[in-house]
N, C-alpha and C. Protein backbone atom coordinates (compact mmCIF):
# COMPACT_ATOMS: atom_id res chain seq x y z
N UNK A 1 241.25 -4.24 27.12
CA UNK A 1 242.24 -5.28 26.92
C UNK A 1 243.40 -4.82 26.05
N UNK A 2 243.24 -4.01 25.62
CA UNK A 2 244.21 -3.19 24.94
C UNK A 2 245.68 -2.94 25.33
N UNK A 3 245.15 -2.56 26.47
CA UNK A 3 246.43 -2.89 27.93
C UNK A 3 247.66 -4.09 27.69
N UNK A 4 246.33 -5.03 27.20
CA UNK A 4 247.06 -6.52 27.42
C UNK A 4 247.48 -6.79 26.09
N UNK A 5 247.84 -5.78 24.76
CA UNK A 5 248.25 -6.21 23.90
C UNK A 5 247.40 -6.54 22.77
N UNK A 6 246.10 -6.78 22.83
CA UNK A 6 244.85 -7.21 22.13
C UNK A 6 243.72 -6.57 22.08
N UNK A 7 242.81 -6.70 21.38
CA UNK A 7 241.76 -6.23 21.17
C UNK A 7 240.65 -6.95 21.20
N UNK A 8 239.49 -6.37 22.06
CA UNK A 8 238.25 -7.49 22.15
C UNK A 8 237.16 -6.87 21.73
N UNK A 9 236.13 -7.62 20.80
CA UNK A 9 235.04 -7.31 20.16
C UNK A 9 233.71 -8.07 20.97
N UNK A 10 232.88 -7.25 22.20
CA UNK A 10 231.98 -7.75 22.89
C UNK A 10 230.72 -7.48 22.29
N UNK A 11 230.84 -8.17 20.63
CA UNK A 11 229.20 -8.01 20.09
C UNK A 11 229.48 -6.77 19.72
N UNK A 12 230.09 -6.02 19.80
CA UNK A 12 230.22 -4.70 18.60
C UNK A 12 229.87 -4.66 17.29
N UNK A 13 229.95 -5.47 16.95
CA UNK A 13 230.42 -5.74 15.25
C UNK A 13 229.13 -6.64 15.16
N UNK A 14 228.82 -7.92 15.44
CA UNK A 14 227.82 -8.35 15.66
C UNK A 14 227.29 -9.39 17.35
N UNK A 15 226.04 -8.85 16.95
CA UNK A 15 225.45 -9.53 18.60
C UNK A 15 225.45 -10.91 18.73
N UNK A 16 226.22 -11.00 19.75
CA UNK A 16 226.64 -12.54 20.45
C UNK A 16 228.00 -13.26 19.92
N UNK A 17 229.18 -12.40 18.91
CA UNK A 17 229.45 -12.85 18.40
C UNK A 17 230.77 -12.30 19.40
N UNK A 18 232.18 -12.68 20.25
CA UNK A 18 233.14 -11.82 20.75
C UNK A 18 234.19 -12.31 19.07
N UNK A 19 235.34 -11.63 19.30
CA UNK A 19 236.20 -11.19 19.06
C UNK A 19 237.45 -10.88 19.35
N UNK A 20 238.79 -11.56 19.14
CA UNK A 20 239.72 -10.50 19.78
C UNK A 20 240.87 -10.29 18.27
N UNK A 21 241.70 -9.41 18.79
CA UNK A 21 242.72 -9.11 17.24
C UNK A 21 243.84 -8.65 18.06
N UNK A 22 244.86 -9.04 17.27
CA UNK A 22 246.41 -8.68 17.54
C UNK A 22 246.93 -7.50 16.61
N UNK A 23 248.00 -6.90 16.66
CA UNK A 23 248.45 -6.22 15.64
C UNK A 23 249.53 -6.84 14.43
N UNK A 24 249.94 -6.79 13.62
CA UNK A 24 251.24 -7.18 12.65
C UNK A 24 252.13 -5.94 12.79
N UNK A 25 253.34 -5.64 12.66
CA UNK A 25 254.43 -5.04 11.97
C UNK A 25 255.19 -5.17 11.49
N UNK A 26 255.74 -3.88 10.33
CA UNK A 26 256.59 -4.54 9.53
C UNK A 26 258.08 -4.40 9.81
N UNK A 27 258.68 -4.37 9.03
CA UNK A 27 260.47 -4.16 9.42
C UNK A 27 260.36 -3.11 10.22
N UNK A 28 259.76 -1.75 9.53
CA UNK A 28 259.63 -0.42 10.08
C UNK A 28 259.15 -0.21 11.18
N UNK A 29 258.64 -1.09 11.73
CA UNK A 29 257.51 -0.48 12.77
C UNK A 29 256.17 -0.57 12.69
N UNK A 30 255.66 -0.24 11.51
CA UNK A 30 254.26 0.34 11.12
C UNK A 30 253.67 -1.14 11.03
N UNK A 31 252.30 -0.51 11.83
CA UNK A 31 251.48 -1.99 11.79
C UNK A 31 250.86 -1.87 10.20
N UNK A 32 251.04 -3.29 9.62
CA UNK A 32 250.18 -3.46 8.69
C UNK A 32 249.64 -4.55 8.35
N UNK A 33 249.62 -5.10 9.27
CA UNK A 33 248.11 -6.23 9.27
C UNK A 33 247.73 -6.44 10.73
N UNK A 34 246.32 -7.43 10.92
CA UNK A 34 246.21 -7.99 12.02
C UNK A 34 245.76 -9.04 12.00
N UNK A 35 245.57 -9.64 12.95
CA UNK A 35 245.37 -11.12 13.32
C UNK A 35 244.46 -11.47 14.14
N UNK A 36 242.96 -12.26 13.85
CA UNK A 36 241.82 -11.64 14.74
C UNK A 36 241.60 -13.71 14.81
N UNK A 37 240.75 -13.49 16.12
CA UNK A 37 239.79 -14.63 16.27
C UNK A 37 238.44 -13.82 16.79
N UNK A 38 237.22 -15.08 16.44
CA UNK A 38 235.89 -14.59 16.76
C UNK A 38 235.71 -16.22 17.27
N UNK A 39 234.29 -15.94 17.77
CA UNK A 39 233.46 -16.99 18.41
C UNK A 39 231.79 -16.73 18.70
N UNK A 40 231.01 -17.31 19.59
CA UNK A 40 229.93 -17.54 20.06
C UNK A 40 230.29 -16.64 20.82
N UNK A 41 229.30 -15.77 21.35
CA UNK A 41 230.14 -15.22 22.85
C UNK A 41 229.53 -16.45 24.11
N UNK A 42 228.27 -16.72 23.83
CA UNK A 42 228.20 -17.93 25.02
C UNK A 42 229.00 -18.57 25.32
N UNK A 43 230.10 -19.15 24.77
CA UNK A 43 231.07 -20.13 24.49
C UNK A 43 232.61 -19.78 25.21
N UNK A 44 232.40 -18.41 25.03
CA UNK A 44 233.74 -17.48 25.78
C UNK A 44 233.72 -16.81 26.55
N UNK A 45 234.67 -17.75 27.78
CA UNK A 45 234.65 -16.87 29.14
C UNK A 45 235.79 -15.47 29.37
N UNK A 46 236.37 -15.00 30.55
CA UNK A 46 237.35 -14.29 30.59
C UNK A 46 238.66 -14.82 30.51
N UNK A 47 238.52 -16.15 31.27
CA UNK A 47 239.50 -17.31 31.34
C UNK A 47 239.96 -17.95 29.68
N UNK A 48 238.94 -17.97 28.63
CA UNK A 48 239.33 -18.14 27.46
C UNK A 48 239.79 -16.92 26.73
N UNK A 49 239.44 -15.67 27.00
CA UNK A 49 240.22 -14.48 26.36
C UNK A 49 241.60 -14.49 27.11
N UNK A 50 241.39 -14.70 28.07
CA UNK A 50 243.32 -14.80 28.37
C UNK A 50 243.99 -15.52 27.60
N UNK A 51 243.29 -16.55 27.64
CA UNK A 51 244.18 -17.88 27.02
C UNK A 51 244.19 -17.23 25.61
N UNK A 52 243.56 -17.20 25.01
CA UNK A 52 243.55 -16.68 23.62
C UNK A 52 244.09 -15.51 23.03
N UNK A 53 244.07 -14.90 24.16
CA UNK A 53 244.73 -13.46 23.98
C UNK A 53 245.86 -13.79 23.83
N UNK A 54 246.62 -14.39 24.53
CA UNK A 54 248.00 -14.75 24.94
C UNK A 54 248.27 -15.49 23.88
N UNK A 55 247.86 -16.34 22.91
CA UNK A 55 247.85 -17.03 22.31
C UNK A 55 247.99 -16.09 20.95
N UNK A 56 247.01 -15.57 20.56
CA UNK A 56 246.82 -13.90 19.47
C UNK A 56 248.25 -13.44 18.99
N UNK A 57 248.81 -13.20 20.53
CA UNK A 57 249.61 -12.34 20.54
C UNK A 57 251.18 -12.93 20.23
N UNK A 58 251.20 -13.89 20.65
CA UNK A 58 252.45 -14.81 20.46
C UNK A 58 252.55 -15.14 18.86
N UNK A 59 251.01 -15.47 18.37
CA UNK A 59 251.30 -15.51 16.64
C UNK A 59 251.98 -14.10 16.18
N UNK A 60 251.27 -13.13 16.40
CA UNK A 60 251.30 -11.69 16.11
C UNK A 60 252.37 -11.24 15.83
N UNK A 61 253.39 -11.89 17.33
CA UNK A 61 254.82 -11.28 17.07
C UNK A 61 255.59 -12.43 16.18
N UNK A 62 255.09 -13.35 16.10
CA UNK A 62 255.99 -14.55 14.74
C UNK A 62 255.90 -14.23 13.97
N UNK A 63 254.38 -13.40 13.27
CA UNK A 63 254.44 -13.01 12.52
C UNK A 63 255.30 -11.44 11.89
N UNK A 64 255.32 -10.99 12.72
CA UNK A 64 255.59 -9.82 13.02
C UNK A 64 257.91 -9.94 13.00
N UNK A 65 258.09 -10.82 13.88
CA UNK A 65 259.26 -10.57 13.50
C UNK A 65 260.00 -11.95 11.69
N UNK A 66 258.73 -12.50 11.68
CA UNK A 66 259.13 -12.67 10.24
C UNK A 66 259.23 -11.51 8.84
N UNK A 67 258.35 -10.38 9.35
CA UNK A 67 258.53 -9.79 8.21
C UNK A 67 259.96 -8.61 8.77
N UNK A 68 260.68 -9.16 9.37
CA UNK A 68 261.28 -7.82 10.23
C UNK A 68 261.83 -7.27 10.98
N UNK A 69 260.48 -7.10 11.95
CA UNK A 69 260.40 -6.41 13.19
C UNK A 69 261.18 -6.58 14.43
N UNK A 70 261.93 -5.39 15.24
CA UNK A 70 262.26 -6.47 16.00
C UNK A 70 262.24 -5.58 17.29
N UNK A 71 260.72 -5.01 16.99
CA UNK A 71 260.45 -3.92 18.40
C UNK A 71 260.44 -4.85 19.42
């Protein structure tokens, strides 16, 4: 999903638990924070990582061109 801008945690980190994370940047460029949601994984389909992804990512860059950025 990486592809898509985001990052997904399928129980990596812990079992049953997904995950996804955005990046931050600053004026420069350089990522320096991120921006994550978790859940149940029962609870989350592919249809909700889109949505959410898409969602991740739209904060990501608000955040992102507040400090800045304006890749």
């Amino acid at each position: 999903m990486r592809t898509h801008g985001f990052a997904v945690n399928r129980g990596e980190w812990r079992e049953q638990v997904m995950g996804l994370a955005a990046v931050i940047h600053d004026v420069s460029g350089q990522v320096v924070a991120a921006i994550g949601i978790s859940g149940p994984a029962e609870r989350i389909n592919q249809l909700d990582l889109d949505e959410m992804g898409s969602t991740l990512i739209g904060t990501a860059q608000k955040i992102s061109r507040r400090l800045g950025y304006r890749g």
